[in-house]
Protein backbone atom coordinates (compact mmCIF):
# COMPACT_ATOMS: atom_id res chain seq x y z
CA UNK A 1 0.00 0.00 0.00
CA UNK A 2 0.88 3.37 -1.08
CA UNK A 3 1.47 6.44 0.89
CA UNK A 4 -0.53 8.23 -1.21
CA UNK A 5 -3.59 4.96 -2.05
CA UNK A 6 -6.94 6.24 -0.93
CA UNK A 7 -8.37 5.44 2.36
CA UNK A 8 -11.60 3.62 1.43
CA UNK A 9 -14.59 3.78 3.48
CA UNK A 10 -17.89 1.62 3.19
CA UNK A 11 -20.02 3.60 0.22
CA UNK A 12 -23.79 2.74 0.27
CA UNK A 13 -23.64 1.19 -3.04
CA UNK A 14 -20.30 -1.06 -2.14
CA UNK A 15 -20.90 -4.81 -1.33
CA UNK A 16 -19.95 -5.99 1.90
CA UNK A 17 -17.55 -8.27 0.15
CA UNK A 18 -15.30 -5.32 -1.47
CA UNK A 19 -15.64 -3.30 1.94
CA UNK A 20 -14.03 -6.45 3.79
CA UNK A 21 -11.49 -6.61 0.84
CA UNK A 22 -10.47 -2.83 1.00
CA UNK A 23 -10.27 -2.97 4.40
CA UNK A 24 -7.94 -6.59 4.51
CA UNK A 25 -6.02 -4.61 1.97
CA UNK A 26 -5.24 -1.22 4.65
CA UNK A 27 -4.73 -3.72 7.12
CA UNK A 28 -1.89 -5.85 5.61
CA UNK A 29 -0.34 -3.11 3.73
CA UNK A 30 0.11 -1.26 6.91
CA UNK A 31 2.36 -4.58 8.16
CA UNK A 32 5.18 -6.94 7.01
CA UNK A 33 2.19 -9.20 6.30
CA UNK A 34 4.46 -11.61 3.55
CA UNK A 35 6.27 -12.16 5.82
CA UNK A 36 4.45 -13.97 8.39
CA UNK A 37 2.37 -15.92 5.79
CA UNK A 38 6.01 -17.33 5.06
CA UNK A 39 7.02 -18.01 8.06
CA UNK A 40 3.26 -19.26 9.51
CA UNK A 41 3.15 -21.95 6.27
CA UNK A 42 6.89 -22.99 7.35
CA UNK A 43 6.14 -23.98 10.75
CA UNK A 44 3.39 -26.30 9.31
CA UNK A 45 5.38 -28.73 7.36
CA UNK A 46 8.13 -29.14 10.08
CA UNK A 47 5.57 -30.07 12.71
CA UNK A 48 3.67 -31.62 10.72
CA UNK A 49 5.61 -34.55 8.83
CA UNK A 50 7.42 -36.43 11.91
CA UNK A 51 3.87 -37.47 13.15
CA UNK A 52 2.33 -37.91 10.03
CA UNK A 53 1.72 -41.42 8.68
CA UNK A 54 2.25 -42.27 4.96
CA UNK A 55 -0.55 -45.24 4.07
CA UNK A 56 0.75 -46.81 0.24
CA UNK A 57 -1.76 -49.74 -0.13
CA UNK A 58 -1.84 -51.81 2.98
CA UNK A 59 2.09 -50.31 4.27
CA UNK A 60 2.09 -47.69 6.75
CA UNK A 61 5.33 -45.69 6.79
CA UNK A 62 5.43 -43.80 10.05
CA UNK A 63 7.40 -40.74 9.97
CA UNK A 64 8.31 -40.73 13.76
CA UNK A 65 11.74 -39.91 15.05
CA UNK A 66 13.61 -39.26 18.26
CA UNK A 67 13.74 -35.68 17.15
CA UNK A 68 9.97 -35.15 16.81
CA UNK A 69 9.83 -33.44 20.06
CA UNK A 70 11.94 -30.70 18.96
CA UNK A 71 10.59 -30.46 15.32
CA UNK A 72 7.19 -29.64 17.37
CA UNK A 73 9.05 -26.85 18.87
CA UNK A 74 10.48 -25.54 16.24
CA UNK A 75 6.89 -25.73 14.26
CA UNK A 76 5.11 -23.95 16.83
CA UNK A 77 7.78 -21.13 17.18
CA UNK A 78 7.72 -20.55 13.63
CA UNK A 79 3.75 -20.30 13.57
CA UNK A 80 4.13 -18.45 16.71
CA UNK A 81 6.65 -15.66 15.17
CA UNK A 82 4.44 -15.26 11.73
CA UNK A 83 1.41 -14.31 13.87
CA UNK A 84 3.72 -11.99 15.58
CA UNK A 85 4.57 -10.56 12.38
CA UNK A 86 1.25 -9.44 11.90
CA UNK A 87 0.37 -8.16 14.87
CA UNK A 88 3.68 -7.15 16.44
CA UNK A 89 5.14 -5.06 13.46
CA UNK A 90 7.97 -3.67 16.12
CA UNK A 91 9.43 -6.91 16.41
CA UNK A 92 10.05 -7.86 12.56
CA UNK A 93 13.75 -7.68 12.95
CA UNK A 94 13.87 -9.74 15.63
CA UNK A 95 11.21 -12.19 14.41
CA UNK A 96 12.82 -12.28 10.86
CA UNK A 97 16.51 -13.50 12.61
CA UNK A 98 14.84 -15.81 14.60
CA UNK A 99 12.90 -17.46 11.37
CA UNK A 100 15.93 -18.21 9.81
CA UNK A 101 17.90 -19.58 12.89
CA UNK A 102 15.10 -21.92 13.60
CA UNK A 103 14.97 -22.62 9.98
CA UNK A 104 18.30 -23.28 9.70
CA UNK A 105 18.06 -25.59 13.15
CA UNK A 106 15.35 -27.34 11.57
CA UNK A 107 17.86 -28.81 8.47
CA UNK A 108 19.43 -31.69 11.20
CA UNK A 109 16.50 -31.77 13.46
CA UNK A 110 13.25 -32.46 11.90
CA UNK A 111 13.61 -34.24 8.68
CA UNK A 112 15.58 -31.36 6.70
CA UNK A 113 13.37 -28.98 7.78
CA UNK A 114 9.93 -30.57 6.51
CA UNK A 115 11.34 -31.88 3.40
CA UNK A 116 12.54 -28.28 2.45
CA UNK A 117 9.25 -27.17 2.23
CA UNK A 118 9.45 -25.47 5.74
CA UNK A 119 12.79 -24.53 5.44
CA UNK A 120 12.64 -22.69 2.26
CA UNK A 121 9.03 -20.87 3.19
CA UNK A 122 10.35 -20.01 6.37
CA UNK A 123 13.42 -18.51 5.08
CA UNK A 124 11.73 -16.60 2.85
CA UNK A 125 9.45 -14.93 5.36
CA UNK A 126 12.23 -14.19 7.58
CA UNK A 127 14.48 -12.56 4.94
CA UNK A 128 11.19 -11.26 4.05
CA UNK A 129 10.61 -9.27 7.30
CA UNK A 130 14.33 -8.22 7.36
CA UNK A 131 13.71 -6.35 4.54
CA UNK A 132 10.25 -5.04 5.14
CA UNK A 133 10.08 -1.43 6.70
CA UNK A 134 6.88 1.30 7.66
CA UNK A 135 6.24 3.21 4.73
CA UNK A 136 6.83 6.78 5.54
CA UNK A 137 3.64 9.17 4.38
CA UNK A 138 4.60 11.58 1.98
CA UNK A 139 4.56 15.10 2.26
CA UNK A 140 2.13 17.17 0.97
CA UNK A 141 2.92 20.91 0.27
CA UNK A 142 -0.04 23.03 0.80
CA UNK A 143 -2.05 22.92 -2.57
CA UNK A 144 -2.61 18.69 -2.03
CA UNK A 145 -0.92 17.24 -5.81
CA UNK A 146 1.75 15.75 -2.60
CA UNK A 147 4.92 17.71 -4.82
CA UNK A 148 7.64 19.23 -2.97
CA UNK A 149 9.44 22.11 -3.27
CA UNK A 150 12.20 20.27 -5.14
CA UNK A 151 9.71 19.47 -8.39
CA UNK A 152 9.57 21.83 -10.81
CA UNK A 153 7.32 21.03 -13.35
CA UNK A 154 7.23 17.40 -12.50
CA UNK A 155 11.52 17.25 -12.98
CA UNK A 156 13.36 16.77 -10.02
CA UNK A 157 15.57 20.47 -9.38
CA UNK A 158 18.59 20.64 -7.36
CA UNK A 159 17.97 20.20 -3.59
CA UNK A 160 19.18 23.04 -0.98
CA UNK A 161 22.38 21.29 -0.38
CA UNK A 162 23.23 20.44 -4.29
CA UNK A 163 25.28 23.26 -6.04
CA UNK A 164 24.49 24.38 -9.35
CA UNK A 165 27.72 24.56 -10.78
CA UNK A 166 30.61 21.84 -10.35
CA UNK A 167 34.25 22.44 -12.11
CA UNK A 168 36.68 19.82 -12.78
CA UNK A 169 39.02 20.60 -10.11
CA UNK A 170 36.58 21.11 -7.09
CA UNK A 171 35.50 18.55 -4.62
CA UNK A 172 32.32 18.28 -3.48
CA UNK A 173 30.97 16.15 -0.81
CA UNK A 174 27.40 16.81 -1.33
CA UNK A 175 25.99 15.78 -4.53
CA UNK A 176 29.03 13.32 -4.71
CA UNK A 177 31.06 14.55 -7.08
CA UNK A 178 34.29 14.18 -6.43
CA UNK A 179 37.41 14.68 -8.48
CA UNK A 180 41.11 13.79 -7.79
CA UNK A 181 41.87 16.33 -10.09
């Protein structure tokens, strides 16, 4: 979601189906929501597959190890930090590391992290809300079209720092450019 997207509001002639989509939209834009869907769907698989039970015909493969215990863990946590994500947006950086140590812990401990499956969505959402940060609402100038002071005619100008001229043999540390000249 954009700074500048619209804030919709229920309209009498909307459907209560867009309303709830609008508003799903404000709410997960506003949050690293990727992020924890990643990571939530990673914690599945790795709890999930050391107590499952594989039926071919009349053979039943059980999936149970010594480890399962700690794949369980590791599971949970993982579902535990994507719900975080999405309500917690203050503690993405922290959540994000901690998806992809427990990912990574999950490789030796619970059947190569679900398969892969686990350990690649998890990794994903972690590196995912790593990366994620608040958008920052623009500024809007007094008339409302949201340009600064620094658009001219829609083309970026020189900001207050930036000098208009530059020789060869001057240095200039604040529009970077420099010259060993």
């Amino acid at each position: 979601m954009t700074p500048q997207a619209p804030v919709y509001e229920r309209a009498a002639d909307d459907a209560w189906l867009t309303v709830l989509y609008y508003r799903f939209h404000a709410w997960s834009g506003r949050r690293p929501f990727w992020a924890g869907l990643f990571t939530l769907l990673g914690g599945v698989p790795i709890a999930y597959f050391p107590y499952a039970d594989l039926r071919l015909g009349n053979l039943t493969l059980a999936m149970a190890t010594t480890a399962g215990s700690g794949s369980l863990i590791i599971g949970i946590l993982l579902i535990t930090l994507g719900l975080a994500l999405w309500f917690q947006q203050a503690i993405r950086t922290f959540a994000g590391v901690a998806a992809i140590l427990l990912a990574l812990v999950s490789l030796p401990v619970s059947n190569l992290g679900g398969f892969f499956l686990g350990f690649i969505l998890s990794m994903v959402g972690g590196a995912l809300a790593l990366a994620w940060a608040p958008g920052v609402p623009a500024d809007e100038t007094a008339d409302g079209t949201g340009r600064t002071e620094a658009m001219a005619g829609g083309v970026p100008a020189p900001r207050d720092t930036e000098t208009a001229y530059a020789s060869e043999k001057t240095a200039h540390a604040d529009g970077g450019r420099n010259s060993a000249g």
